[in-house]
N, C-alpha and C. Protein backbone atom coordinates (compact mmCIF):
# COMPACT_ATOMS: atom_id res chain seq x y z
N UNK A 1 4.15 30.22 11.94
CA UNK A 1 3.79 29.05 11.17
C UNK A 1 4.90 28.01 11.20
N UNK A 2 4.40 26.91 11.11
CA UNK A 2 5.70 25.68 11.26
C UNK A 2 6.06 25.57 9.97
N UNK A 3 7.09 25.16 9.77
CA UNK A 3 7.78 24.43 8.12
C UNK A 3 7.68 22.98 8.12
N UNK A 4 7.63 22.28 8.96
CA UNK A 4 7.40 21.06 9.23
C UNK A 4 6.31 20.42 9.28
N UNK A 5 5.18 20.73 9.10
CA UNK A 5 3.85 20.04 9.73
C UNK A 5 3.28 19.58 11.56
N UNK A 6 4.16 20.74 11.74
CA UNK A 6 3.85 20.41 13.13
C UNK A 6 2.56 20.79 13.43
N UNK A 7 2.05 20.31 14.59
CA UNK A 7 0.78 21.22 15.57
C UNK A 7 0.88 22.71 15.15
N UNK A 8 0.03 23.54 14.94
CA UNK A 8 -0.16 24.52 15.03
C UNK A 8 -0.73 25.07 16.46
N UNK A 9 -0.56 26.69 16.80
CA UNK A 9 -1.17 27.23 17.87
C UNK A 9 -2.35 26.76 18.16
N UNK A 10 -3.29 26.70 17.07
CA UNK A 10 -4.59 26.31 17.99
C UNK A 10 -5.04 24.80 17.66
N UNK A 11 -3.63 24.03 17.46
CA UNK A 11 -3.77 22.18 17.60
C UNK A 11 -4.06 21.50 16.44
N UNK A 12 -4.44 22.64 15.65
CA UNK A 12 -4.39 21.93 14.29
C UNK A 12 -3.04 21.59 13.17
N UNK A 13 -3.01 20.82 12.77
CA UNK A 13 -2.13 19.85 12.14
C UNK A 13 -1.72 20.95 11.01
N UNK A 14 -0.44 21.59 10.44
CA UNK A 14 -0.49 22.22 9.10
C UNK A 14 0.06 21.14 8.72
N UNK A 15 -0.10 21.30 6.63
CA UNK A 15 0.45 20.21 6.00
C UNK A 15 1.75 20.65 5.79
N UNK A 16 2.82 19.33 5.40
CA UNK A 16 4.06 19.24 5.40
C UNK A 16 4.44 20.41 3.82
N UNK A 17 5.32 21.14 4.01
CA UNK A 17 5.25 22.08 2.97
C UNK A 17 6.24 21.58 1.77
N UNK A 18 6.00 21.68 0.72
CA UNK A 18 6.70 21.57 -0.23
C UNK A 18 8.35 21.55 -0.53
N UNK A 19 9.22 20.73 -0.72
CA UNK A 19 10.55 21.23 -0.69
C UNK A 19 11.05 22.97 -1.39
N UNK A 20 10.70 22.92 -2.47
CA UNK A 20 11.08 24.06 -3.23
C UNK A 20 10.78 25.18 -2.06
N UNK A 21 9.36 25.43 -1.67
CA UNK A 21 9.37 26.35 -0.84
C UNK A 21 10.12 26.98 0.75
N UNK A 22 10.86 25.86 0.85
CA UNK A 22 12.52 26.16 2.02
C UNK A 22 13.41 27.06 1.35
N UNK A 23 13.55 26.91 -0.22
CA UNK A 23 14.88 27.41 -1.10
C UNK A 23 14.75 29.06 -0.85
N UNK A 24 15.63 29.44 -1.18
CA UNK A 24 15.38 30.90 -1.27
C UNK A 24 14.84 31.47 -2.78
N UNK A 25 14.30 32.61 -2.78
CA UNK A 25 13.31 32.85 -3.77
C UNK A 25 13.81 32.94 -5.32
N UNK A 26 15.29 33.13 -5.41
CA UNK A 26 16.06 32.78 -6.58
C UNK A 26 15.82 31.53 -7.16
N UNK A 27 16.44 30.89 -6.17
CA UNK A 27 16.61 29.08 -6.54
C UNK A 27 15.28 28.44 -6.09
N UNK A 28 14.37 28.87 -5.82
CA UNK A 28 13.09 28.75 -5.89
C UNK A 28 12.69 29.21 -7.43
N UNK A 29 12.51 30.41 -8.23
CA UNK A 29 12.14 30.87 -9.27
C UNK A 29 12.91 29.81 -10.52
N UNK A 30 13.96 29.32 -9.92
CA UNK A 30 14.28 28.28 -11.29
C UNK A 30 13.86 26.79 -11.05
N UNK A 31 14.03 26.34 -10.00
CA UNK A 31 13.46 24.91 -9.61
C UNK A 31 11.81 25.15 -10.50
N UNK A 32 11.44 26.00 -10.32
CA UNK A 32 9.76 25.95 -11.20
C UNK A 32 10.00 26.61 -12.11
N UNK A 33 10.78 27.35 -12.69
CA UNK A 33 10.88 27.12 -13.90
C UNK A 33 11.38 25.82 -14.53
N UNK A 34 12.05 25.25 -14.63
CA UNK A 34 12.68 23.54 -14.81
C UNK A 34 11.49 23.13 -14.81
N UNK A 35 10.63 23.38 -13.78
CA UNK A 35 9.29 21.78 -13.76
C UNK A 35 8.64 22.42 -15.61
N UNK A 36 8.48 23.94 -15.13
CA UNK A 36 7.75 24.09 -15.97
C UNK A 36 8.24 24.13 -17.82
N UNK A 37 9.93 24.07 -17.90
CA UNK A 37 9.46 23.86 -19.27
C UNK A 37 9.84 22.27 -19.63
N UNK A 38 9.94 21.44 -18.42
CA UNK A 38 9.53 20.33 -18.70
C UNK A 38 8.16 19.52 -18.92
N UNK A 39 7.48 20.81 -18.12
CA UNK A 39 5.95 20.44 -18.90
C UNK A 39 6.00 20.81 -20.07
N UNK A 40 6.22 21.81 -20.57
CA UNK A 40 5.92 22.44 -21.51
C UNK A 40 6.20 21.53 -22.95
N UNK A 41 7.78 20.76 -22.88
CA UNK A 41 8.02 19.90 -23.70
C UNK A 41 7.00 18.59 -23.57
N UNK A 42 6.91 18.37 -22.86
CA UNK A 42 5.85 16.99 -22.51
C UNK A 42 4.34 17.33 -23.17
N UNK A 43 4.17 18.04 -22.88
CA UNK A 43 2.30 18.34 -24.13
C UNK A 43 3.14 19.03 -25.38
N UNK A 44 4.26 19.25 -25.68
CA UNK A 44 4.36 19.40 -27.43
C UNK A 44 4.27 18.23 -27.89
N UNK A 45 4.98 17.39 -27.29
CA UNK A 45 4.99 15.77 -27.97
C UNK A 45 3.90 15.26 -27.45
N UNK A 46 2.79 15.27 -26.57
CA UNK A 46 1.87 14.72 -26.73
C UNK A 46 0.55 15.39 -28.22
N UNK A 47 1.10 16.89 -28.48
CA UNK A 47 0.00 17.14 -29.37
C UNK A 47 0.49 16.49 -30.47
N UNK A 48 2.00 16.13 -30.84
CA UNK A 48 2.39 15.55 -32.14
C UNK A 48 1.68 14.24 -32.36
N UNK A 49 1.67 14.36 -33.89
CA UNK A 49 0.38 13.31 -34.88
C UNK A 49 1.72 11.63 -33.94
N UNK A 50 0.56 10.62 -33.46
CA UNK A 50 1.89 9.54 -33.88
C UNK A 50 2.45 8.83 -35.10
N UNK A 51 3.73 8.61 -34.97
CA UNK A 51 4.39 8.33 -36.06
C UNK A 51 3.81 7.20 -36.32
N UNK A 52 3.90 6.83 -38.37
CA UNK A 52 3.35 5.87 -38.71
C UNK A 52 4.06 4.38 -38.51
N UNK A 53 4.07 3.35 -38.01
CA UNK A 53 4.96 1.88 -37.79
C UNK A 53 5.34 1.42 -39.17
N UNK A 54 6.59 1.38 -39.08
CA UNK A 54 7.56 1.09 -40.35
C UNK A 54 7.02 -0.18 -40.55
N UNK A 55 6.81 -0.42 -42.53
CA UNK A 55 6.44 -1.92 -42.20
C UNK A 55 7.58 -3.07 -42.73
């Protein structure tokens, strides 16, 4: 299989692969962890009520 998106054996095009997936499987397992508890913070503050505008 190519890492690049090259031609494949039978001429078909693979897609260009993801950076993380070059890393090795350590520094792979934390790069997605990072995405993920940056999601994780991002929908807590979206479920929070919004704050009321000072008047």
């Amino acid at each position: 299989m190519s890492e690049h998106g090259e031609a494949a054996a039978d001429g078909r095009a693979e897609p260009p692969r993801h950076e993380a997936e070059s890393l090795p499987l350590a520094e792979r397992a934390e790069a997605y962890e990072g995405a993920l508890e940056a999601l994780r913070a991002a929908l807590e503050g979206a479920d929070a009520p919004p704050e009321a505008p000072e008047a």
